[in-house]
N, C-alpha and C. Protein backbone atom coordinates (compact mmCIF):
# COMPACT_ATOMS: atom_id res chain seq x y z
N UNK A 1 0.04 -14.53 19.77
CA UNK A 1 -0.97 -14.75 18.76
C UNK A 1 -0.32 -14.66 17.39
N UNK A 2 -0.61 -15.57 16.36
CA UNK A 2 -0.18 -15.52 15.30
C UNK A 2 -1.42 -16.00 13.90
N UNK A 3 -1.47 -15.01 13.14
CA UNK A 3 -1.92 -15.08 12.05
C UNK A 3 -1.17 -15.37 10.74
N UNK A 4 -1.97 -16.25 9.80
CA UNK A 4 -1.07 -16.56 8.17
C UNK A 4 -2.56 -17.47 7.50
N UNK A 5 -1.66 -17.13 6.52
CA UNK A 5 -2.83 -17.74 5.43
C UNK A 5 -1.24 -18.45 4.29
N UNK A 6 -1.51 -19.85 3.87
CA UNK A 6 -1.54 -21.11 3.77
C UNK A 6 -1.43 -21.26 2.12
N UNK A 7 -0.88 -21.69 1.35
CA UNK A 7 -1.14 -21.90 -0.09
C UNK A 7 -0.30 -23.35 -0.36
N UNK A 8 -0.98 -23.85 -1.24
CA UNK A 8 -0.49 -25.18 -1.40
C UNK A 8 0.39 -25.02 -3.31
N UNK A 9 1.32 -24.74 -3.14
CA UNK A 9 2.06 -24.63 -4.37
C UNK A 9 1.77 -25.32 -5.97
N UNK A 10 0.99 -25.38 -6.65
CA UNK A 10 1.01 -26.10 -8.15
C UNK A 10 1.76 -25.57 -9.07
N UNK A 11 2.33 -27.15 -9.74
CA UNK A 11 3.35 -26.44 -10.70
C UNK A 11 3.10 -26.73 -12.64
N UNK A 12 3.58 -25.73 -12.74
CA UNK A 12 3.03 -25.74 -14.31
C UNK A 12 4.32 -25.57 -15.46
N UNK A 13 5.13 -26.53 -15.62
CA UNK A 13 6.36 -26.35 -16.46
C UNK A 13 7.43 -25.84 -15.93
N UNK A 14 7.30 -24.27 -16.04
CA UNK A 14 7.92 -23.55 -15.94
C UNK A 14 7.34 -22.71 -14.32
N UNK A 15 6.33 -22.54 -14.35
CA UNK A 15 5.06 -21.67 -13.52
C UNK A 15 4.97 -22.13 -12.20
N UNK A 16 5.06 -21.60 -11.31
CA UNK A 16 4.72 -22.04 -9.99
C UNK A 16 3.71 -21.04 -9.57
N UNK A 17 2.30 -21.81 -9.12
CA UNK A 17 0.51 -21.16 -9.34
C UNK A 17 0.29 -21.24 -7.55
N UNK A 18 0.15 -20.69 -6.70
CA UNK A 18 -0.03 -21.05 -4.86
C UNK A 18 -1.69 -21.00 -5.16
N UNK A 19 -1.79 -21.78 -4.54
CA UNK A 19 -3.29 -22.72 -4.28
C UNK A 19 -4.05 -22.03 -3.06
N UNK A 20 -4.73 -21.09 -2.93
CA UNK A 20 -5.16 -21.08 -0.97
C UNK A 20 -5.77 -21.95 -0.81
N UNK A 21 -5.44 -22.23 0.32
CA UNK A 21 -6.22 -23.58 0.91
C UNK A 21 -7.51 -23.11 1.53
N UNK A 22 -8.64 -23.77 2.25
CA UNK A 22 -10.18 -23.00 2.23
C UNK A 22 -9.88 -23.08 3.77
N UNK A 23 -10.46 -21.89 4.13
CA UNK A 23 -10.90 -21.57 5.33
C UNK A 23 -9.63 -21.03 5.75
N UNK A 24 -9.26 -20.56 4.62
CA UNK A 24 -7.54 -19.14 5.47
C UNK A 24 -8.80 -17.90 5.66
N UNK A 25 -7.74 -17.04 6.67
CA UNK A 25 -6.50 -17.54 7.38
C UNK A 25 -6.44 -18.00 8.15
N UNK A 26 -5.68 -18.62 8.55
CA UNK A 26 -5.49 -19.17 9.89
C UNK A 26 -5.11 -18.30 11.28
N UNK A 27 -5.32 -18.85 12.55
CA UNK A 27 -4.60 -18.48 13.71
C UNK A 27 -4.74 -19.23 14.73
N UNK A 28 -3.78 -18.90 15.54
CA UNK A 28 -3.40 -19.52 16.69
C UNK A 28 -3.17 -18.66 18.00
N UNK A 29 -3.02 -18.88 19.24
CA UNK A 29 -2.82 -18.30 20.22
C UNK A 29 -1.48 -19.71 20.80
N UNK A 30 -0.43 -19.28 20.71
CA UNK A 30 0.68 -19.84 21.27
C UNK A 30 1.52 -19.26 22.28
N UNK A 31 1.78 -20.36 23.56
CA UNK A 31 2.46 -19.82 24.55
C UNK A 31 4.05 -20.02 24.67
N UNK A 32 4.64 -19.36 24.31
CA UNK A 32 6.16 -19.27 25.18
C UNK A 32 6.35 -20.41 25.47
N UNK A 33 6.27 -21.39 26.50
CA UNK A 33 6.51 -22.25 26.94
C UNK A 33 5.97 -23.59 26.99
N UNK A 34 5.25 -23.95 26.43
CA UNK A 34 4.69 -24.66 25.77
C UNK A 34 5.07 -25.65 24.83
N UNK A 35 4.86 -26.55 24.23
CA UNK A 35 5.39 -27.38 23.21
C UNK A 35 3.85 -27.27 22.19
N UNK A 36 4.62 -27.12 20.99
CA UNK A 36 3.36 -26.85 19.98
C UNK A 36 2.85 -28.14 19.06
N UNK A 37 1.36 -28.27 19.43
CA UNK A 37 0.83 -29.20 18.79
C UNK A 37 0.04 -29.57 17.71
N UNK A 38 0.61 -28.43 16.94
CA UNK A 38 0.28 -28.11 15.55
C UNK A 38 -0.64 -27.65 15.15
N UNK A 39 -1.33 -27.22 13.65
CA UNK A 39 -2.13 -26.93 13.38
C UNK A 39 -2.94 -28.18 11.95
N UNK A 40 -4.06 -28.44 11.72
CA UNK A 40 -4.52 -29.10 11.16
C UNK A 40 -5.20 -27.76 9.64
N UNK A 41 -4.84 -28.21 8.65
CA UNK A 41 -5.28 -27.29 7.45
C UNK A 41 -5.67 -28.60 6.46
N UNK A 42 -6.71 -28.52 6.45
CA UNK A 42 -7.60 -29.33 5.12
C UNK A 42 -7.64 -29.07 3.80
N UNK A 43 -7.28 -29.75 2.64
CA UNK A 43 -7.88 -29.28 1.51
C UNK A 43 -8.46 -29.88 0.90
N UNK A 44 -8.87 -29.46 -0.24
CA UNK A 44 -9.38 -30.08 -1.31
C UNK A 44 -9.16 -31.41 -2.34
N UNK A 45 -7.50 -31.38 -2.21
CA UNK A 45 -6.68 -32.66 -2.82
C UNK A 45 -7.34 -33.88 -2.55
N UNK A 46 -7.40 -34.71 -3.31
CA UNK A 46 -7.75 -36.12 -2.68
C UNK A 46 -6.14 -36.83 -2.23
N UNK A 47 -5.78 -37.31 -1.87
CA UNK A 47 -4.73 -38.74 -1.94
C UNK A 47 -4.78 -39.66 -2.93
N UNK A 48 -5.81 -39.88 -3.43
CA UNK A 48 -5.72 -40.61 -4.55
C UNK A 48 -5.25 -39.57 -5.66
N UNK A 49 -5.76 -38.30 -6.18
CA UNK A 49 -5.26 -37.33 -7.31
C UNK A 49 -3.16 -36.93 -6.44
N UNK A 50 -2.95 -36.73 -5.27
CA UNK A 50 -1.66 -36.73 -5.04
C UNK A 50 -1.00 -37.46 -5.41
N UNK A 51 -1.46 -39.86 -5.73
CA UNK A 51 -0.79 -40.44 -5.58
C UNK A 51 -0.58 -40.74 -6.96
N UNK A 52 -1.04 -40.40 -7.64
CA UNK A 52 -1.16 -40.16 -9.68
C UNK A 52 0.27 -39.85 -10.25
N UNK A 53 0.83 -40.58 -10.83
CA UNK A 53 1.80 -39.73 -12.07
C UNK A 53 2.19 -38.68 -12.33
N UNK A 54 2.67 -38.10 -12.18
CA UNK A 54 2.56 -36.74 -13.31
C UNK A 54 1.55 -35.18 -11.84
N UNK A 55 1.64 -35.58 -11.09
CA UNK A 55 0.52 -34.59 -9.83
C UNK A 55 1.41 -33.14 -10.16
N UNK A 56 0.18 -32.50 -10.62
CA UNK A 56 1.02 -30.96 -10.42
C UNK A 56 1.23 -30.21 -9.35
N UNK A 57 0.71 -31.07 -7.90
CA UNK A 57 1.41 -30.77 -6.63
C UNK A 57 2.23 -30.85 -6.31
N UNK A 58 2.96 -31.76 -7.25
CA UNK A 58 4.30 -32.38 -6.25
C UNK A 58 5.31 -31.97 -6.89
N UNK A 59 6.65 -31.53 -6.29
CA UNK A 59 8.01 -31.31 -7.36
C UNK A 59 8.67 -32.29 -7.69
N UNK A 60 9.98 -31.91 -8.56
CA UNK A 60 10.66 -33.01 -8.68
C UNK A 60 11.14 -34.40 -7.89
N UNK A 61 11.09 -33.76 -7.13
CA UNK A 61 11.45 -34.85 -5.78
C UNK A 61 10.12 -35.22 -5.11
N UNK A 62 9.00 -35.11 -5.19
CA UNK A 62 7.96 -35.45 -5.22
C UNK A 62 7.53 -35.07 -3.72
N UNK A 63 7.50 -33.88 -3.45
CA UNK A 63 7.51 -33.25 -2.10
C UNK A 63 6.10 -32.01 -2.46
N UNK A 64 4.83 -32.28 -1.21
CA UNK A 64 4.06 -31.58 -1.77
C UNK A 64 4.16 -30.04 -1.25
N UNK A 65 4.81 -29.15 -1.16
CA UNK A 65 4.87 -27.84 -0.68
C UNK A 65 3.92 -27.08 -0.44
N UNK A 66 4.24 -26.43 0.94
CA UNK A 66 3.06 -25.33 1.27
C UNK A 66 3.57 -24.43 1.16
N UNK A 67 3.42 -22.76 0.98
CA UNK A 67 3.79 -21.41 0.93
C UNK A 67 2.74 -21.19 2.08
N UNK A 68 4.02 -20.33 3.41
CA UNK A 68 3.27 -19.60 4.25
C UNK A 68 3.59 -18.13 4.87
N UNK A 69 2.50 -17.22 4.32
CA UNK A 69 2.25 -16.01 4.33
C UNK A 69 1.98 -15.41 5.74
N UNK A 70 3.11 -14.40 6.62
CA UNK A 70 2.65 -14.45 7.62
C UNK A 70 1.62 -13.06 7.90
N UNK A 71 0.53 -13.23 8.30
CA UNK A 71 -0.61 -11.92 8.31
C UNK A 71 -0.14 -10.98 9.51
N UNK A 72 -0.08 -11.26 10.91
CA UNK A 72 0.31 -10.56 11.65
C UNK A 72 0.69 -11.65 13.10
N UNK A 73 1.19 -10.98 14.24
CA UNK A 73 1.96 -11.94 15.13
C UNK A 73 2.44 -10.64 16.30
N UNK A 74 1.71 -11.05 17.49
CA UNK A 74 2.17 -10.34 18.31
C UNK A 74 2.25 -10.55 19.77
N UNK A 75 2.84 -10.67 20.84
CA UNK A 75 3.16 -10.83 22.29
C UNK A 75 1.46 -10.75 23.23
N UNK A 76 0.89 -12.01 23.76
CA UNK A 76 0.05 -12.00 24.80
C UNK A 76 0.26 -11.19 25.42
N UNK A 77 -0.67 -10.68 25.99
CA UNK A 77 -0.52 -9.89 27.50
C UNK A 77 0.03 -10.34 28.49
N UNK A 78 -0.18 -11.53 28.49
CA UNK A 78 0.46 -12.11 29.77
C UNK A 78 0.77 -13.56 29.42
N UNK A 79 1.54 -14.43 29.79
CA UNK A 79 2.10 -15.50 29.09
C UNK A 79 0.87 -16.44 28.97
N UNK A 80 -0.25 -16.44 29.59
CA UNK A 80 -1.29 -17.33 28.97
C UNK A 80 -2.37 -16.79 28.76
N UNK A 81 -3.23 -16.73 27.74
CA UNK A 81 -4.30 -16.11 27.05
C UNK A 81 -5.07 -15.80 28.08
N UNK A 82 -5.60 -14.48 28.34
CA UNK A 82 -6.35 -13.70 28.87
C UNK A 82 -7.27 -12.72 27.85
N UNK A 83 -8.34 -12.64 28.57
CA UNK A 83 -9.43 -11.78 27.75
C UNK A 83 -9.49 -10.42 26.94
N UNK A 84 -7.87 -9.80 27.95
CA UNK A 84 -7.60 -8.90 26.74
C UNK A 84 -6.65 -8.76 26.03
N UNK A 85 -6.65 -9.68 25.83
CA UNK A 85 -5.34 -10.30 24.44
C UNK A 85 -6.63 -9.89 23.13
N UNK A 86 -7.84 -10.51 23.21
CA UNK A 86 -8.86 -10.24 22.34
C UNK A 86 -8.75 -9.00 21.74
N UNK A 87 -9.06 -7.83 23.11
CA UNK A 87 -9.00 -6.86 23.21
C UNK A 87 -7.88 -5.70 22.38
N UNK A 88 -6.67 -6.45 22.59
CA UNK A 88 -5.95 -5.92 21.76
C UNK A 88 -5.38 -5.95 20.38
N UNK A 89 -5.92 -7.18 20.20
CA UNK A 89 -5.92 -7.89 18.94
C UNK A 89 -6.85 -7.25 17.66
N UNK A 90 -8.28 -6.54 18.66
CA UNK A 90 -9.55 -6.08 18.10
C UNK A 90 -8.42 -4.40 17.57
N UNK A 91 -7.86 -4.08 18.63
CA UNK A 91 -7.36 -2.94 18.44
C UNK A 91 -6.30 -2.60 17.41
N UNK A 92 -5.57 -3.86 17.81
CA UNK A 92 -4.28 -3.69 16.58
C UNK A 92 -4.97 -4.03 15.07
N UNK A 93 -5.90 -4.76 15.17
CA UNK A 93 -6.26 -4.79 13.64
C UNK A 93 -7.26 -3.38 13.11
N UNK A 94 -8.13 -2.77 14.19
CA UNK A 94 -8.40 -1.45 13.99
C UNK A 94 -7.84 -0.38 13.63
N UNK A 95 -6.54 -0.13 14.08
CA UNK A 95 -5.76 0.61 13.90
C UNK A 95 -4.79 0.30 12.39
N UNK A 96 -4.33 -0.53 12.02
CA UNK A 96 -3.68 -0.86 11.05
C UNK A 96 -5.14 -0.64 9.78
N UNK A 97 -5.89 -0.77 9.96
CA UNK A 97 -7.04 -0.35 8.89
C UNK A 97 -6.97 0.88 8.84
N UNK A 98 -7.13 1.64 10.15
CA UNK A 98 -7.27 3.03 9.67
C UNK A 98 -6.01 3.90 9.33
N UNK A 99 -4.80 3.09 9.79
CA UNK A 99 -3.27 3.85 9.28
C UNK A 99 -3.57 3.13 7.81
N UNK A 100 -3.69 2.30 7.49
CA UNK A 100 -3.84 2.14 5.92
C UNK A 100 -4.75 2.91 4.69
N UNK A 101 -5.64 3.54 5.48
CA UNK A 101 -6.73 4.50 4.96
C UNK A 101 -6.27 5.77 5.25
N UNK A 102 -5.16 6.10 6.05
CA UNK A 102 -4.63 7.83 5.96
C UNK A 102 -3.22 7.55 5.51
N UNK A 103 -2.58 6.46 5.36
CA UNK A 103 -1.70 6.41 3.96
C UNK A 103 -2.39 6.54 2.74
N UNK A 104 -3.57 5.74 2.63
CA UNK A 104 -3.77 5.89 1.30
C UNK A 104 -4.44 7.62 0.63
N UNK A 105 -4.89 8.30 1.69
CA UNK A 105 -4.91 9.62 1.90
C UNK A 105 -3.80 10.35 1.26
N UNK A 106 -3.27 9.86 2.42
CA UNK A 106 -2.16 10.95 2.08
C UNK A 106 -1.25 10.42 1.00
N UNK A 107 -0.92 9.34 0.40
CA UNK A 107 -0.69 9.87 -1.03
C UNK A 107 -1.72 10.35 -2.33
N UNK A 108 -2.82 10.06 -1.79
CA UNK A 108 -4.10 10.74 -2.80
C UNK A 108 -3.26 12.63 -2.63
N UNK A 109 -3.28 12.62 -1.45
CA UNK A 109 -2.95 14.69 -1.25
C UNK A 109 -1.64 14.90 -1.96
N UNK A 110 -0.63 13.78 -1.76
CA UNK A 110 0.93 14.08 -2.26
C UNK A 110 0.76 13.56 -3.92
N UNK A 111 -0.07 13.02 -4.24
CA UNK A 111 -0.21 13.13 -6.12
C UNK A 111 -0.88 14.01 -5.96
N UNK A 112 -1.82 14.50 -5.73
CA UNK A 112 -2.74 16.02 -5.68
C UNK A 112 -1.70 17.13 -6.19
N UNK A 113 -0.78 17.28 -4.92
CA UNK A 113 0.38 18.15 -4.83
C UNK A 113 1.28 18.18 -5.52
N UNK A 114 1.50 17.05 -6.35
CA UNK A 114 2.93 17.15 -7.19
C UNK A 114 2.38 17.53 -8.40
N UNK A 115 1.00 17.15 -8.36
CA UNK A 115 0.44 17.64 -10.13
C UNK A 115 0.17 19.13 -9.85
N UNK A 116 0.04 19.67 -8.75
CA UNK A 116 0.04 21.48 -8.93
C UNK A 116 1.26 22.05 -9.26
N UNK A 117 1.86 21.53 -8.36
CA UNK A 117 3.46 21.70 -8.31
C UNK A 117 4.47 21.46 -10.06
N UNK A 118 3.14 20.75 -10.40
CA UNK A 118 3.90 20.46 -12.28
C UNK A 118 3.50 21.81 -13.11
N UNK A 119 2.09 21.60 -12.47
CA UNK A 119 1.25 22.68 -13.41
C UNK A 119 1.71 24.05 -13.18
N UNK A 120 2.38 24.50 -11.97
CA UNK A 120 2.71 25.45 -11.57
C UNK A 120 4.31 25.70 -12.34
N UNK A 121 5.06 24.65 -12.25
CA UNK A 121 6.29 24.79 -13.08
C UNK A 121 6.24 25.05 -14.49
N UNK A 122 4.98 24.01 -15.20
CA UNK A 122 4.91 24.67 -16.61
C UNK A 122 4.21 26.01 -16.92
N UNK A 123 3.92 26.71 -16.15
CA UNK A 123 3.20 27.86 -16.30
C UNK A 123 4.10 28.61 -16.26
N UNK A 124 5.34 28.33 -15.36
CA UNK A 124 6.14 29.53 -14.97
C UNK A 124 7.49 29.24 -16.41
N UNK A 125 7.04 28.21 -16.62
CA UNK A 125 8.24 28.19 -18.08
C UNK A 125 7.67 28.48 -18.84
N UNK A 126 6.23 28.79 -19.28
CA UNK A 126 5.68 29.41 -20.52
C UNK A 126 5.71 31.36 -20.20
N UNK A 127 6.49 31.89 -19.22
CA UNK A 127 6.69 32.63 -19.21
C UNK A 127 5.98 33.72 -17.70
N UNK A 128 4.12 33.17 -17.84
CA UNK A 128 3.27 33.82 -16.79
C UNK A 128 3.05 34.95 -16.41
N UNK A 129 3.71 35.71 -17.64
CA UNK A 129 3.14 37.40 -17.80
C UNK A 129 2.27 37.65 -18.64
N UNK A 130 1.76 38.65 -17.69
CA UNK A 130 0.42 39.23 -18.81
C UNK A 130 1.21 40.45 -19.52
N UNK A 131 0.62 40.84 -20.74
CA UNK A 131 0.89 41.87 -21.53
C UNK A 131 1.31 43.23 -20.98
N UNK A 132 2.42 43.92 -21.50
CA UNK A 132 1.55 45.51 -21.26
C UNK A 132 0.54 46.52 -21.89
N UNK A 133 0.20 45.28 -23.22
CA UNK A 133 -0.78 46.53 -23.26
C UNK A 133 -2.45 46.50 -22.62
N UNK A 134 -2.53 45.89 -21.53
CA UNK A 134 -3.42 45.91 -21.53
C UNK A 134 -3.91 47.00 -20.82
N UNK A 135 -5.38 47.42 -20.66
CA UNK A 135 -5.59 49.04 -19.89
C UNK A 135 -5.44 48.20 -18.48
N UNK A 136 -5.42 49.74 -17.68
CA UNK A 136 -5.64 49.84 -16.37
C UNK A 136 -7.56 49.31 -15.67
N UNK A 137 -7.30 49.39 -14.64
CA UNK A 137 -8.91 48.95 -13.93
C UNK A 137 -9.35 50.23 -14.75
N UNK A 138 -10.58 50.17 -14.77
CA UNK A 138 -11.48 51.46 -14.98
C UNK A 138 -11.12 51.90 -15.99
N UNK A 139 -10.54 51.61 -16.80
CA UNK A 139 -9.81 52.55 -17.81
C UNK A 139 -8.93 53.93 -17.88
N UNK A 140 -8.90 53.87 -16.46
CA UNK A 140 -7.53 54.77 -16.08
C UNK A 140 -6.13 54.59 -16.68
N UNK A 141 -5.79 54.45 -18.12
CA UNK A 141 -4.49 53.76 -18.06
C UNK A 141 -3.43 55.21 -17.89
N UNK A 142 -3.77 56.30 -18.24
CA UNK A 142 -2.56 57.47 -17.64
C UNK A 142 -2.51 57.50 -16.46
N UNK A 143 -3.02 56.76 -15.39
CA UNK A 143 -2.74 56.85 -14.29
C UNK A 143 -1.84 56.08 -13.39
N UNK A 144 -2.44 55.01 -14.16
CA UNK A 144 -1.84 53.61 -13.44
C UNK A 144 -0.69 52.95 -14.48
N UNK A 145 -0.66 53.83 -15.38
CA UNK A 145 0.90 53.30 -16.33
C UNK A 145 2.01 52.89 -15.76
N UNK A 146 2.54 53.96 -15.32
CA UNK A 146 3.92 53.61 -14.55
C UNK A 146 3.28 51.95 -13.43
N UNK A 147 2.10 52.40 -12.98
CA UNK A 147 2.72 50.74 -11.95
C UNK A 147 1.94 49.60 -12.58
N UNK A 148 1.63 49.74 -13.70
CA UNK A 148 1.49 48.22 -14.62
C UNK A 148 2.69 48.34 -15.68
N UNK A 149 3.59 48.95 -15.69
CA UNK A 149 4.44 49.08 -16.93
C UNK A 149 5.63 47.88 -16.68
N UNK A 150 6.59 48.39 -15.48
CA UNK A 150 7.24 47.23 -15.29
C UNK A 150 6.97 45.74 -13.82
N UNK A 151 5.77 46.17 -13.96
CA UNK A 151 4.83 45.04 -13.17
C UNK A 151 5.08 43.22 -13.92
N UNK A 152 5.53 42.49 -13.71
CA UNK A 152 6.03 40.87 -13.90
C UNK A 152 4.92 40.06 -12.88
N UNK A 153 4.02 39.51 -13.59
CA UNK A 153 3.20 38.91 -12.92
C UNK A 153 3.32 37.38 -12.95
N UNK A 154 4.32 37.22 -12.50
CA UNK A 154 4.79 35.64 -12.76
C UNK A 154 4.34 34.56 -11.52
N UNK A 155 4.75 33.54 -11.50
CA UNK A 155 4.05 32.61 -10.27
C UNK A 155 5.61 32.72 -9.13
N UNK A 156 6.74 32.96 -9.69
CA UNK A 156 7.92 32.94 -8.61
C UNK A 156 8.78 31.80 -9.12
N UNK A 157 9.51 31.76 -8.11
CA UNK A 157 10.64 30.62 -8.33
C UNK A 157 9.78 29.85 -7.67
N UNK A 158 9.24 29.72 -7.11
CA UNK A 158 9.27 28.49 -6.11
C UNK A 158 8.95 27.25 -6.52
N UNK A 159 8.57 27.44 -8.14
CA UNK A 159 8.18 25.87 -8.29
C UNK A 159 9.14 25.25 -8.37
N UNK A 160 10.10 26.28 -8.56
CA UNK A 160 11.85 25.82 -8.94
C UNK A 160 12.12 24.16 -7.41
N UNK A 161 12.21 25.13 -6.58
CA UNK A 161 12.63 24.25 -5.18
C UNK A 161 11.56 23.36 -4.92
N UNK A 162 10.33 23.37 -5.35
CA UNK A 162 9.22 22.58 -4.98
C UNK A 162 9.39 21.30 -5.77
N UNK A 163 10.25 20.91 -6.89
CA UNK A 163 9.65 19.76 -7.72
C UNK A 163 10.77 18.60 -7.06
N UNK A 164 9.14 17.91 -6.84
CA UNK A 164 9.85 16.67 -5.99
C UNK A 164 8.97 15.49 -6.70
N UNK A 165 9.88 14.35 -6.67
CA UNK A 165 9.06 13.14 -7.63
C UNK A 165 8.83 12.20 -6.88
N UNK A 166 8.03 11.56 -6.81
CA UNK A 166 7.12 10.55 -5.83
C UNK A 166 7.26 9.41 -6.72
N UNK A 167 7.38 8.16 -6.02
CA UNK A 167 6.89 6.80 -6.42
C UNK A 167 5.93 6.40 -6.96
């Protein structure tokens, strides 16, 4: 089985513009052994606007070009189309939707993560200690002096080893 979608090339000076042709994409079910008897793709062009002067279809050499995009392409079940070729076809395109929706996940979580991972590094370079003078809970501060005195309430190294840069 093979899928593609079809563009008919226009050219503009300098600019080369791909045209889709109507009713992409295309597909086919092709066998191994077989001789292939093509595919028929219609457009919009007339023959008379192709056979014009100056056609911004055609190149220098006056050749009308197609661009073809291949969508997906994969092995029958069995060398001639059977019912669950469908079947798997339904599946492989199911699946490639939903791996495309927990990639796009998971870099939503890995930019999530690298912006903590920033915020966490600039915090720890603005220093991330609190004062000593501040009191103790309750206002106990003769009590609890000594263990808020040389207490460092910083975030750690770790943002150190954590900064990693993403695409």
């Amino acid at each position: 089985f093979v899928s593609w979608t079809a563009y008919i090339l226009r050219y503009h000076k300098n600019l080369v513009e791909p045209i889709p042709i109507p009713s992409a994409p295309f597909s086919h079910y092709y066998a191994q052994d077989v001789s292939d008897e093509g595919i028929i793709m219609e457009t919009e062009i007339t023959i008379k606007e192709l056979r014009e002067p100056g056609c911004p279809y055609l190149n220098e050499k006056g050749q009308l070009r197609v661009q073809v995009e291949w969508e997906e392409s994969y092995l029958l079940f069995q060398a001639t189309y059977h019912k669950y070729d469908d079947i798997y076809k339904l599946h492989n395109q199911q699946m490639r939707k939903e791996i495309s929706v927990l990639q796009g996940e998971n870099f939503g979580l890995e930019r999530q993560l690298f912006s903590y991972q920033k915020s966490i590094a600039y915090a720890h370079s603005r220093g991330g200690t609190y004062s000593d003078d501040m009191q103790s809970p309750e206002g106990r501060e003769e009590e609890d002096e000594q263990f808020y005195q040389d207490r460092n309430y910083s975030l750690g190294d770790r943002s150190l080893s954590t900064d990693t840069e993403y695409a």
